[in-house]
PDB file of N, CA and C in Angstrom:
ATOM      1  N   UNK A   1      -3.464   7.750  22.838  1.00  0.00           N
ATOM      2  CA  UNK A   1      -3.234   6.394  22.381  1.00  0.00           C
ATOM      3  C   UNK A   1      -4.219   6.065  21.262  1.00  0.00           C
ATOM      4  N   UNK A   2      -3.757   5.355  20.027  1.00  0.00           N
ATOM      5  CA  UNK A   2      -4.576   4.993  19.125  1.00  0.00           C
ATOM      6  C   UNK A   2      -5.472   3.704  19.270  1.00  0.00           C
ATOM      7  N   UNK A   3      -6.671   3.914  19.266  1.00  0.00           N
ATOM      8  CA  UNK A   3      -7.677   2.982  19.019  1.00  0.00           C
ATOM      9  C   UNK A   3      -7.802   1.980  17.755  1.00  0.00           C
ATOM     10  N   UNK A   4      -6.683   1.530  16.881  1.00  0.00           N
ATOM     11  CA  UNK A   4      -6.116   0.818  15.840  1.00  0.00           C
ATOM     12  C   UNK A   4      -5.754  -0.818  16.465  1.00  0.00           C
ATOM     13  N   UNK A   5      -6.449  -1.534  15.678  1.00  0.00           N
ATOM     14  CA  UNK A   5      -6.509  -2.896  16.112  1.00  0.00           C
ATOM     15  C   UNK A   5      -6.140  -3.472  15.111  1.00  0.00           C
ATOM     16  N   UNK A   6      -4.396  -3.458  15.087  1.00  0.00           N
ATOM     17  CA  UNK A   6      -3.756  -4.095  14.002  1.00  0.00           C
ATOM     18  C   UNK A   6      -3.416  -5.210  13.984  1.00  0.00           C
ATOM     19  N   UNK A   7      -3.185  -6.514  12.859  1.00  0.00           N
ATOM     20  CA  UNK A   7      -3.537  -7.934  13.926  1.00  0.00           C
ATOM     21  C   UNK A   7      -2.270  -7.934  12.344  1.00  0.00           C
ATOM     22  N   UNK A   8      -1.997  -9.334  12.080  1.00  0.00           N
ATOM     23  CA  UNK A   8      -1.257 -10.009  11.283  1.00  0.00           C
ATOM     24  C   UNK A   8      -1.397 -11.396  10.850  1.00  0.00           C
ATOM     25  N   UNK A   9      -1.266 -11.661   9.527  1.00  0.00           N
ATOM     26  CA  UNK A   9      -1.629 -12.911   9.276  1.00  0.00           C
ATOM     27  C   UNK A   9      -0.268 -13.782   8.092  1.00  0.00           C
ATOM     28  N   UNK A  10      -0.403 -14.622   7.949  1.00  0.00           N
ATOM     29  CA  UNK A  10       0.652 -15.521   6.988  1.00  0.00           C
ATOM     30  C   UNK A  10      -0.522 -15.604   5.963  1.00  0.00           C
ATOM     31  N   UNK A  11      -0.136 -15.906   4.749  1.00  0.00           N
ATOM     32  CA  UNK A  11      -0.664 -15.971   3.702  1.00  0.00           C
ATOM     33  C   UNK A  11      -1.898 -17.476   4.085  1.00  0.00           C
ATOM     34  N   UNK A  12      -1.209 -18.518   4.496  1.00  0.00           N
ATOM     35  CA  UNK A  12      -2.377 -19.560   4.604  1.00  0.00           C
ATOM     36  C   UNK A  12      -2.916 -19.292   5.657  1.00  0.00           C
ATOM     37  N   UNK A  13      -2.887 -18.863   6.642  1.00  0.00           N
ATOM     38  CA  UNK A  13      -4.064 -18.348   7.932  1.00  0.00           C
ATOM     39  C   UNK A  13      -4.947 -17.557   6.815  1.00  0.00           C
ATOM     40  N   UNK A  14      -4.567 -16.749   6.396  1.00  0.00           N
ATOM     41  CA  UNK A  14      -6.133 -15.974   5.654  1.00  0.00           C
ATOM     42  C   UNK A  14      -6.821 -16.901   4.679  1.00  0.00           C
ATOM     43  N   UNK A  15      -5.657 -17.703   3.415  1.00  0.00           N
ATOM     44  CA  UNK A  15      -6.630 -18.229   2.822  1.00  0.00           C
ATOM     45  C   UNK A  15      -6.981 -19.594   3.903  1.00  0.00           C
ATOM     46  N   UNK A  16      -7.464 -19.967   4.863  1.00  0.00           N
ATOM     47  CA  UNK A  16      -8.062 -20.905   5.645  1.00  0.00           C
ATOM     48  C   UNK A  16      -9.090 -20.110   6.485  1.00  0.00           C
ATOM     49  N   UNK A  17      -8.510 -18.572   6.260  1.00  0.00           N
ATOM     50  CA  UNK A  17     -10.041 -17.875   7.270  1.00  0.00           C
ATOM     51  C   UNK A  17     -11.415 -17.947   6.062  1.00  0.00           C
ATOM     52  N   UNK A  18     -10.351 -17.438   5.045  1.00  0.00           N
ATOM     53  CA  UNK A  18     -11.719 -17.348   3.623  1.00  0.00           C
ATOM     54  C   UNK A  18     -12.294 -18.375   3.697  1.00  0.00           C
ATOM     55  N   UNK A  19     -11.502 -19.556   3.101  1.00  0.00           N
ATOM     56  CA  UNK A  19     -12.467 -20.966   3.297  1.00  0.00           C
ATOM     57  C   UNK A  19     -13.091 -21.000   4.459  1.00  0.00           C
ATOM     58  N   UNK A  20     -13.019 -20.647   5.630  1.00  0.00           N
ATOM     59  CA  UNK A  20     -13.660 -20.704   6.870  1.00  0.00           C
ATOM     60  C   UNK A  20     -15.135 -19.941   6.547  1.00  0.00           C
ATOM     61  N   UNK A  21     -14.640 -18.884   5.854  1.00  0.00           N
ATOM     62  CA  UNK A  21     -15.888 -17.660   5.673  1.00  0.00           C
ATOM     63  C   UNK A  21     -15.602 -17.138   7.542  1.00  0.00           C
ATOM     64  N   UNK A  22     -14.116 -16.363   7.171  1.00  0.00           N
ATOM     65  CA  UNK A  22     -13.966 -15.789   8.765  1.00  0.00           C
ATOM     66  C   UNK A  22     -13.588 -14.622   8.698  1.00  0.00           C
ATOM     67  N   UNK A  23     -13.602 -13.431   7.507  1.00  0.00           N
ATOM     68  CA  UNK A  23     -13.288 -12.704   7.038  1.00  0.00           C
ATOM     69  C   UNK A  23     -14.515 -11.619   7.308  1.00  0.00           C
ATOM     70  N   UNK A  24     -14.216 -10.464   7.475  1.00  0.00           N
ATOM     71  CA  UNK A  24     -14.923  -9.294   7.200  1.00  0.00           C
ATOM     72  C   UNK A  24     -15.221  -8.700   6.326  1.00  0.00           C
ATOM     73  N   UNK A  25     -14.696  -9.488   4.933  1.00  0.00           N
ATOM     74  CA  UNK A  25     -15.110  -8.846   4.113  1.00  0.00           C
ATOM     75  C   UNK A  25     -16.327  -9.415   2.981  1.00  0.00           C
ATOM     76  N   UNK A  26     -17.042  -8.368   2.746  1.00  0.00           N
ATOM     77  CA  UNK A  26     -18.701  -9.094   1.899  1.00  0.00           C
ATOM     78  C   UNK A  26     -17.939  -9.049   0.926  1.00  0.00           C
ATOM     79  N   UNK A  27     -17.815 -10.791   0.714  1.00  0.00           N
ATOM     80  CA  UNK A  27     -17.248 -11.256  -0.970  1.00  0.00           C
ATOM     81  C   UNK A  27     -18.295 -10.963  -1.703  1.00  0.00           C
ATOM     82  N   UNK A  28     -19.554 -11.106  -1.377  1.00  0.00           N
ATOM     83  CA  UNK A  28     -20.913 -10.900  -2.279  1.00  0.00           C
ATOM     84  C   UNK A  28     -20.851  -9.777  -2.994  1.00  0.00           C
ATOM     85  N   UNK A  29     -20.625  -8.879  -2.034  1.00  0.00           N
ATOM     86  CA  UNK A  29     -21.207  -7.507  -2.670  1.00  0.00           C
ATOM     87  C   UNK A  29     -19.874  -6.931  -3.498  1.00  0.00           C
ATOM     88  N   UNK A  30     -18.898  -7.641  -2.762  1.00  0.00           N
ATOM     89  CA  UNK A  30     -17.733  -7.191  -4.075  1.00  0.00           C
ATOM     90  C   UNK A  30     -17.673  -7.485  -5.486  1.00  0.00           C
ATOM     91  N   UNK A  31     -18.491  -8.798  -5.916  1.00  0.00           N
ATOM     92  CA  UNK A  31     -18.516  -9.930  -6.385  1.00  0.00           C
ATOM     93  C   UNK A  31     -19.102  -8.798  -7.505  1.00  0.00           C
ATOM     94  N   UNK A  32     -20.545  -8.237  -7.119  1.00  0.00           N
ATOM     95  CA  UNK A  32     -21.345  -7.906  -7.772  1.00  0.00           C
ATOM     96  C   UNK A  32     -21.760  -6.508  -8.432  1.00  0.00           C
ATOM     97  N   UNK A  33     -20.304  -5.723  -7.831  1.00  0.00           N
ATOM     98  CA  UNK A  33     -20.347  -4.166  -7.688  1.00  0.00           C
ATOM     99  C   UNK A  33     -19.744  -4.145  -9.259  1.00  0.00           C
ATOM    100  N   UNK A  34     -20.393  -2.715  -9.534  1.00  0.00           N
ATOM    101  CA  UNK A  34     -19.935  -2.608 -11.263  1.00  0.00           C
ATOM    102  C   UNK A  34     -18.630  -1.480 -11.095  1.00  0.00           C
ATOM    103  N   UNK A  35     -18.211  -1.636 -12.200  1.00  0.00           N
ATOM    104  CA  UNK A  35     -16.981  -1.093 -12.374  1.00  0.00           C
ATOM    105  C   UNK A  35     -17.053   0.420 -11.705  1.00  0.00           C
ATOM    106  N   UNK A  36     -17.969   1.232 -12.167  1.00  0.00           N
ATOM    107  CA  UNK A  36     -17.887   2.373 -11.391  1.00  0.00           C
ATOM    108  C   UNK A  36     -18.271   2.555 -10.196  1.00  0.00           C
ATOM    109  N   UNK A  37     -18.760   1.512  -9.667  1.00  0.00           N
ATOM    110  CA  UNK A  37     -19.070   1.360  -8.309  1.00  0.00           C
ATOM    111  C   UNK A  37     -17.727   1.309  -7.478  1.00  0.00           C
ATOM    112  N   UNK A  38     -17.066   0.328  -8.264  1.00  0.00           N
ATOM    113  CA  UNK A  38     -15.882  -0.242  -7.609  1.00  0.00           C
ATOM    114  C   UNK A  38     -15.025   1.375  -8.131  1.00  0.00           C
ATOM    115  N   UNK A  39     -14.865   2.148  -8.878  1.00  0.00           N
ATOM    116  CA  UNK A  39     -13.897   3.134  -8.923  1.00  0.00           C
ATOM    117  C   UNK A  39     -14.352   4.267  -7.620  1.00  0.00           C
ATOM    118  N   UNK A  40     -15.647   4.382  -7.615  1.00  0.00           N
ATOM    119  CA  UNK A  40     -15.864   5.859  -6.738  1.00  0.00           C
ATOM    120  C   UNK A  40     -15.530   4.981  -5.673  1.00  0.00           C
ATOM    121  N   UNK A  41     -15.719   3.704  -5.089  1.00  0.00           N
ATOM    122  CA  UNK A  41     -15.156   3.395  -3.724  1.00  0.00           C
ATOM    123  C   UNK A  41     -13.903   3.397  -3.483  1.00  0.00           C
ATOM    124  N   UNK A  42     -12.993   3.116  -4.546  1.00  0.00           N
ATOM    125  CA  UNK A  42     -11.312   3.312  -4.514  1.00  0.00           C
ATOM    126  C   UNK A  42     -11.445   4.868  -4.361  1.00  0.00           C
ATOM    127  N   UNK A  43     -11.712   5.845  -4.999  1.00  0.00           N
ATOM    128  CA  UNK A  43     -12.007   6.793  -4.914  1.00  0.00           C
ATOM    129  C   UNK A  43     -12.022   7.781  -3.229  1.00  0.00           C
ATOM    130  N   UNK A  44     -13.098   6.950  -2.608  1.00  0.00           N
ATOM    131  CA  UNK A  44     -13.440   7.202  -1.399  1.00  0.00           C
ATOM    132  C   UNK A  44     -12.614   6.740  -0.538  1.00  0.00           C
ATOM    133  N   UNK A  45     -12.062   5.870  -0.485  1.00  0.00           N
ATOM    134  CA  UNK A  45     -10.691   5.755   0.209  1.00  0.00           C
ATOM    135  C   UNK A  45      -9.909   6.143   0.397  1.00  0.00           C
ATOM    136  N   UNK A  46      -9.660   6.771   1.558  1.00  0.00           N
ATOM    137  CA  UNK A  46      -8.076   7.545   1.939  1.00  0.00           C
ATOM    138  C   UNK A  46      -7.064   7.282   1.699  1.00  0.00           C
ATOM    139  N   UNK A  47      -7.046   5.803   1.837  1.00  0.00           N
ATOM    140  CA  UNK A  47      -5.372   5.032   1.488  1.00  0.00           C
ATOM    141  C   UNK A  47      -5.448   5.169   0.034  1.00  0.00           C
ATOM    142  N   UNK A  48      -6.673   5.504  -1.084  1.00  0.00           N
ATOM    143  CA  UNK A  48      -5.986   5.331  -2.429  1.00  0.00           C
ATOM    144  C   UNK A  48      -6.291   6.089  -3.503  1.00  0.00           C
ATOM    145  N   UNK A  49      -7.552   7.721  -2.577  1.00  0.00           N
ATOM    146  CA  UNK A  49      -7.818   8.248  -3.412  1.00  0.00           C
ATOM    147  C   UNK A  49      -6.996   9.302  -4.285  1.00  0.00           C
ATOM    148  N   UNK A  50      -5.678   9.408  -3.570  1.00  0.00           N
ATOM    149  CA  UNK A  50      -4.255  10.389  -4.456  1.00  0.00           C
ATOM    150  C   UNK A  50      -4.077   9.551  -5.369  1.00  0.00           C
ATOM    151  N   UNK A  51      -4.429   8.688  -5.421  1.00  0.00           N
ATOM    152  CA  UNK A  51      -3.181   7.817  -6.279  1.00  0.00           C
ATOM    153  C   UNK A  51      -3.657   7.898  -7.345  1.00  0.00           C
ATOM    154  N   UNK A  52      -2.516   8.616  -8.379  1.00  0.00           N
ATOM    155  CA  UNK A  52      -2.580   8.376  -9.621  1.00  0.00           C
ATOM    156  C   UNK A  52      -1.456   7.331 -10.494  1.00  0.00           C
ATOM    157  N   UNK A  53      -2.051   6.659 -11.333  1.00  0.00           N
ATOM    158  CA  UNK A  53      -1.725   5.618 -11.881  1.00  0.00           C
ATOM    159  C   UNK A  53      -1.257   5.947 -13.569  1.00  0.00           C
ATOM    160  N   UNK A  54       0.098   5.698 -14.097  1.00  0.00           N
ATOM    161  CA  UNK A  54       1.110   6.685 -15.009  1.00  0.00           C
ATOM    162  C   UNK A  54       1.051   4.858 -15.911  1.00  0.00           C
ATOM    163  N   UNK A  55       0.268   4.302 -16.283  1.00  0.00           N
ATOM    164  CA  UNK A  55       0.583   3.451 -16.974  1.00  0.00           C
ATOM    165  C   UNK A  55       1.838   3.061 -17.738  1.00  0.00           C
ATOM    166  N   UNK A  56       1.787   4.528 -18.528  1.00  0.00           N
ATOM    167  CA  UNK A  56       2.682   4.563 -19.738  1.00  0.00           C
ATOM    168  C   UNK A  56       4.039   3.896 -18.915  1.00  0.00           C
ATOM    169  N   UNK A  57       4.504   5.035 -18.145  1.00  0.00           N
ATOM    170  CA  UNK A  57       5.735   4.117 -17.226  1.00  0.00           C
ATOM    171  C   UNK A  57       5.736   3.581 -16.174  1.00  0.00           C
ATOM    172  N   UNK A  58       4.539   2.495 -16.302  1.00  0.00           N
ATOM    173  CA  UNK A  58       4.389   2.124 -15.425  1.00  0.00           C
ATOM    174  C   UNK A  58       5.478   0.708 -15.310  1.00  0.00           C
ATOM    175  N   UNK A  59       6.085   0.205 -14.513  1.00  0.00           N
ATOM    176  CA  UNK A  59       7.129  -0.970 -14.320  1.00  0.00           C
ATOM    177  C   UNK A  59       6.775  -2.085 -13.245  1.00  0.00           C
ATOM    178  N   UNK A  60       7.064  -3.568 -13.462  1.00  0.00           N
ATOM    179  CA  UNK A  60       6.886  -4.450 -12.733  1.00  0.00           C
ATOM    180  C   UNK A  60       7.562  -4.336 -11.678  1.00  0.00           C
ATOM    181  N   UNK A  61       6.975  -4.139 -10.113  1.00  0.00           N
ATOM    182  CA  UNK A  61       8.060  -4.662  -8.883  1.00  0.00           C
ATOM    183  C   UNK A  61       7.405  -5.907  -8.493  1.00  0.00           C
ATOM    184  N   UNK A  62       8.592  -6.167  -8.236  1.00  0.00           N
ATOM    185  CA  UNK A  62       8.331  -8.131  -7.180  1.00  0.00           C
ATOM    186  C   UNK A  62       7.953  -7.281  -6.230  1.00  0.00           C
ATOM    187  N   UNK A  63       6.592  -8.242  -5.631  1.00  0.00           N
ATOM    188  CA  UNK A  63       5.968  -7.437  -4.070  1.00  0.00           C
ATOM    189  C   UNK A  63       7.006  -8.231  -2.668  1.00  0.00           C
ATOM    190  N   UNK A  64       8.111  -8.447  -3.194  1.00  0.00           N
ATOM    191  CA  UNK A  64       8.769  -8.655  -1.981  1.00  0.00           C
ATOM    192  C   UNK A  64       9.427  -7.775  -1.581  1.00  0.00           C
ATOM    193  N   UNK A  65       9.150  -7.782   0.169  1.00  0.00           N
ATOM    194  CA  UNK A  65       9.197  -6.849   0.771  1.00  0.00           C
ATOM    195  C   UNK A  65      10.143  -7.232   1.628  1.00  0.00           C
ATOM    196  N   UNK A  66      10.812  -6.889   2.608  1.00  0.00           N
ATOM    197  CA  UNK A  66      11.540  -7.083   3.868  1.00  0.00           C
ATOM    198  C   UNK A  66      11.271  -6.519   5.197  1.00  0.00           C
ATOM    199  N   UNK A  67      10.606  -6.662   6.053  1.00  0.00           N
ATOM    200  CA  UNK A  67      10.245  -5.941   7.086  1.00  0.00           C
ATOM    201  C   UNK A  67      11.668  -5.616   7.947  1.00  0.00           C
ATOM    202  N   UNK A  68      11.642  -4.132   8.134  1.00  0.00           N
ATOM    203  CA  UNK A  68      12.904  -3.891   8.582  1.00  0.00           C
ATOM    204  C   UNK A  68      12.588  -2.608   9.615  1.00  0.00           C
ATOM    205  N   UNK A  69      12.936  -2.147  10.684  1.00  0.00           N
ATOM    206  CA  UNK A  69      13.018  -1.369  11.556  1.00  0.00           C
ATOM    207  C   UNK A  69      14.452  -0.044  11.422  1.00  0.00           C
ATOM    208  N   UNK A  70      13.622   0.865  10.903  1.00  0.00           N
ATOM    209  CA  UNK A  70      14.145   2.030  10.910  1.00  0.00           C
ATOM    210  C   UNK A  70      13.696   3.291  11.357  1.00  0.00           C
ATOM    211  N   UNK A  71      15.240   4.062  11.450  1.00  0.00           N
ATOM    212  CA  UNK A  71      14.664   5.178  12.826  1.00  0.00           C
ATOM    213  C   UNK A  71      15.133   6.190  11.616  1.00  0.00           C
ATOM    214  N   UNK A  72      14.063   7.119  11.568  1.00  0.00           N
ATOM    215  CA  UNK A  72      14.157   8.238  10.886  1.00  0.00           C
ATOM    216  C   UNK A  72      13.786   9.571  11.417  1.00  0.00           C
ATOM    217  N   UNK A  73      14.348  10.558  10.939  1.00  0.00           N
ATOM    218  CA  UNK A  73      14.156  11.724  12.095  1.00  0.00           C
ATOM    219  C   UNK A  73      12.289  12.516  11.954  1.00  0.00           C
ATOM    220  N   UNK A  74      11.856  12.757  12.650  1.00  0.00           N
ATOM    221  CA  UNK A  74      10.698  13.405  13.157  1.00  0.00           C
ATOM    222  C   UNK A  74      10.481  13.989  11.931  1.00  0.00           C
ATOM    223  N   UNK A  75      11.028  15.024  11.823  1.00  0.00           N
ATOM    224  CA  UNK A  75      10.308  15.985  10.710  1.00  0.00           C
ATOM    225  C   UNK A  75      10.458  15.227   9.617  1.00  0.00           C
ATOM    226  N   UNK A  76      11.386  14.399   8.978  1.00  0.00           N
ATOM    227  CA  UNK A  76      10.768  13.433   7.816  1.00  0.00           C
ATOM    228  C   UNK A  76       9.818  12.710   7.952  1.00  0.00           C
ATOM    229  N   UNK A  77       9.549  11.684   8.762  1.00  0.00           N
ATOM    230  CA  UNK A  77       8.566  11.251   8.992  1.00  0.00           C
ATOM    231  C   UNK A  77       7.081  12.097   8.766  1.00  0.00           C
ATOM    232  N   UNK A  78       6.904  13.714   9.987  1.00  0.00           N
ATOM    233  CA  UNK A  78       5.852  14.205   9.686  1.00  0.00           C
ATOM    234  C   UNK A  78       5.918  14.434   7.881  1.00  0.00           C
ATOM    235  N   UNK A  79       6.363  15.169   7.315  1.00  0.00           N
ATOM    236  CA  UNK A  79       6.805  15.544   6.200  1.00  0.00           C
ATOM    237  C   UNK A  79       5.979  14.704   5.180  1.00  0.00           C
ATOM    238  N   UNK A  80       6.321  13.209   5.379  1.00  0.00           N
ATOM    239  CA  UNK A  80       5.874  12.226   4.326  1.00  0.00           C
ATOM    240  C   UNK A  80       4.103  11.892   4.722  1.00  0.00           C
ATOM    241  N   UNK A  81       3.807  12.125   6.090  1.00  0.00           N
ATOM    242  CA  UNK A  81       2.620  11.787   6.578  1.00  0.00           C
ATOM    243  C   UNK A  81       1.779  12.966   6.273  1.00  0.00           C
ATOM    244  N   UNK A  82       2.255  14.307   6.094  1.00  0.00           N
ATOM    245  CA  UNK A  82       0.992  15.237   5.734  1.00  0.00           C
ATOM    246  C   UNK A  82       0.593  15.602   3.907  1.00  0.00           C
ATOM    247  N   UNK A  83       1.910  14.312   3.561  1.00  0.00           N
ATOM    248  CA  UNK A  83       1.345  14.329   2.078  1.00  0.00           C
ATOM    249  C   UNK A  83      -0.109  13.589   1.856  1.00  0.00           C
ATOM    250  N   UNK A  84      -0.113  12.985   2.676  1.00  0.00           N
ATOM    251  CA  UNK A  84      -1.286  12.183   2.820  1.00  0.00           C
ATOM    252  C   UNK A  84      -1.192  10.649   2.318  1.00  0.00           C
ATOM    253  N   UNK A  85      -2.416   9.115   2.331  1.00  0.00           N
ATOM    254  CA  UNK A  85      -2.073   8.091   1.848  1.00  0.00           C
ATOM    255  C   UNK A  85      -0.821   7.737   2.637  1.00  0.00           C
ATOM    256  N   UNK A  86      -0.336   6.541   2.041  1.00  0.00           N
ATOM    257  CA  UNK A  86       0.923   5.810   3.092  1.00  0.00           C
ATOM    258  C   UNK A  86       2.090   6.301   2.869  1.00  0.00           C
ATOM    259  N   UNK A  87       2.378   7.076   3.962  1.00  0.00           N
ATOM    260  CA  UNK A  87       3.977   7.389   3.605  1.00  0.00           C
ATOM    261  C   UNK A  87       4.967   6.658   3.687  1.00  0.00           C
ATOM    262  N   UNK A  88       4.531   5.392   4.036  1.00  0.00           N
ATOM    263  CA  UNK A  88       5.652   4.485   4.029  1.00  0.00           C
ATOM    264  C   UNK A  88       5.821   3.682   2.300  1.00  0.00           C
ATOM    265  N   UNK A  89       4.663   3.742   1.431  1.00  0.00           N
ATOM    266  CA  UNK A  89       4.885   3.447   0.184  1.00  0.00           C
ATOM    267  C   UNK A  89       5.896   4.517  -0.605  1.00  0.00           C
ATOM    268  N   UNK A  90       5.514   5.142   0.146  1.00  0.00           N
ATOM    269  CA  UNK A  90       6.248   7.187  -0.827  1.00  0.00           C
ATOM    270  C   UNK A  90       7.605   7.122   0.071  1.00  0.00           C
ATOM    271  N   UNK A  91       8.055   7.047   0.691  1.00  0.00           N
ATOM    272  CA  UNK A  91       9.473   6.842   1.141  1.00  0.00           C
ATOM    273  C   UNK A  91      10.222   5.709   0.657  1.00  0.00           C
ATOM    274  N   UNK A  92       9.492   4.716   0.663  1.00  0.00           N
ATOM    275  CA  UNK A  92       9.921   3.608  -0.201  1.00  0.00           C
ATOM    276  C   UNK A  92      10.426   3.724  -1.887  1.00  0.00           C
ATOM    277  N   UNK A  93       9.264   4.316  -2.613  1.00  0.00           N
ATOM    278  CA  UNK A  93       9.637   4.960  -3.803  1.00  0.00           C
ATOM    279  C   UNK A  93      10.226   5.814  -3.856  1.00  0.00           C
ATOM    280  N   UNK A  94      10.815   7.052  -2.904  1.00  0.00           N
ATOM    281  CA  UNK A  94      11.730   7.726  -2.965  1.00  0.00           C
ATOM    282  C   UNK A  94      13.727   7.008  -2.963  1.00  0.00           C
ATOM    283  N   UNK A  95      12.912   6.122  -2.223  1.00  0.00           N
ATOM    284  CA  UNK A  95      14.552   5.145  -1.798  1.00  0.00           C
ATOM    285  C   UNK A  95      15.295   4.362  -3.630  1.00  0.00           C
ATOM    286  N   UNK A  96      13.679   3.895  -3.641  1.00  0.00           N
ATOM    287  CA  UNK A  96      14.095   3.049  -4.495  1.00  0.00           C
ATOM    288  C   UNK A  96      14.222   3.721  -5.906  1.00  0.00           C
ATOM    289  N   UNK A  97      14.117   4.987  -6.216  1.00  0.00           N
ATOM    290  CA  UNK A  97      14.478   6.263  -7.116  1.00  0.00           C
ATOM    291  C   UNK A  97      15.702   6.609  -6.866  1.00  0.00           C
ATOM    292  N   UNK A  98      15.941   7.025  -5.882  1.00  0.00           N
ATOM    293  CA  UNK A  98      17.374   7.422  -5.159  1.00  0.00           C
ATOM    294  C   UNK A  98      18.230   6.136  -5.801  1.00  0.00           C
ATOM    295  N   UNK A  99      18.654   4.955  -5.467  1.00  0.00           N
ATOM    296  CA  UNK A  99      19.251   3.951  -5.852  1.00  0.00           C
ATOM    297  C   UNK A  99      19.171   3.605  -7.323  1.00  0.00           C
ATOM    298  N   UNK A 100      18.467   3.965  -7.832  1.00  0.00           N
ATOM    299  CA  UNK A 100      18.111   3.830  -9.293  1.00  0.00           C
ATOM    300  C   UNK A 100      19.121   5.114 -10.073  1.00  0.00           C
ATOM    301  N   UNK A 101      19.230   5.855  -9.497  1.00  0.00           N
ATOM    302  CA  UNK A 101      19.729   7.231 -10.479  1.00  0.00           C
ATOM    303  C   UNK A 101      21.085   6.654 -10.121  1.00  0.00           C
ATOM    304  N   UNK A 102      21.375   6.202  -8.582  1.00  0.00           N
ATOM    305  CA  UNK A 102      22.873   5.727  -8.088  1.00  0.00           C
ATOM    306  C   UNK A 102      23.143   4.723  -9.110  1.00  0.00           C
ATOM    307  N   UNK A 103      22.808   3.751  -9.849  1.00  0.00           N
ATOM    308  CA  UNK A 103      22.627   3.018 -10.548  1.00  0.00           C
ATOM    309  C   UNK A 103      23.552   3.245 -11.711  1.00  0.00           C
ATOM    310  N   UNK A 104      22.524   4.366 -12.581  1.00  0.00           N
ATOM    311  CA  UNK A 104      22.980   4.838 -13.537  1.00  0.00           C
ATOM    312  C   UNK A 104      23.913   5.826 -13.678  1.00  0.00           C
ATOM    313  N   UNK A 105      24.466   6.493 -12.605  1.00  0.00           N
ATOM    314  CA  UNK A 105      25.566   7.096 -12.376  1.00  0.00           C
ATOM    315  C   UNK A 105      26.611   6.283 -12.318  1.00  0.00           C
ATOM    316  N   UNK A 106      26.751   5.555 -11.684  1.00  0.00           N
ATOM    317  CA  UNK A 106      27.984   4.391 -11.676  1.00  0.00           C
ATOM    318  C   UNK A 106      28.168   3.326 -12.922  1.00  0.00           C
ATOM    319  N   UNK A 107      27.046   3.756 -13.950  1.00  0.00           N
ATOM    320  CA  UNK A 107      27.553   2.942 -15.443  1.00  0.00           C
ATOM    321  C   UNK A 107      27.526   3.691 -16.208  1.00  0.00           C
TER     322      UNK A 107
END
């Protein structure tokens, strides 16, 4: 069993925890960290140290999302999880690639 203490919030519960100052996170030291400080810590992060960033094509998405419950088979799932980082962002961009080429096939 995982020891993961995942909680959830609405957008104004957090900003009312900030104003609270109920947050875990040191605004200070974020406040004050220099740019390469702030890169080797993205860096050091698991969730974001693959990530490479393609400017050139890079494209606007609306961050709306839909929370939706889907059953996908085992070995995809492992598959996307030993790429490492969130495989639920990388399945997502696979979907939304997939539908995109469907796109342009049908015009």
């Amino acid at each position: 069993m995982s020891e993961e203490d995942i909680r959830r919030y609405t957008l104004a519960e957090l900003r009312k925890m900030v104003e609270a100052g109920e947050t875990h996170t040191d605004w200070e030291r974020l406040r004050n960290m220099t740019e390469e400080e702030l890169e080797r810590s993205i860096a050091d992060d698991p969730d974001w140290c693959d990530l490479i960033v393609d400017w050139e094509n890079a494209t606007w998405m609306s961050p709306e999302k839909e929370a939706v419950m889907l059953s996908l088979d085992r070995e995809v799932i492992d598959w996307f999880r030993q790429q490492g980082g969130d495989f639920r962002d990388r399945i997502t961009e696979m979907l939304r690639e997939h539908v995109r080429a469907r796109r342009k096939d049908a015009a």
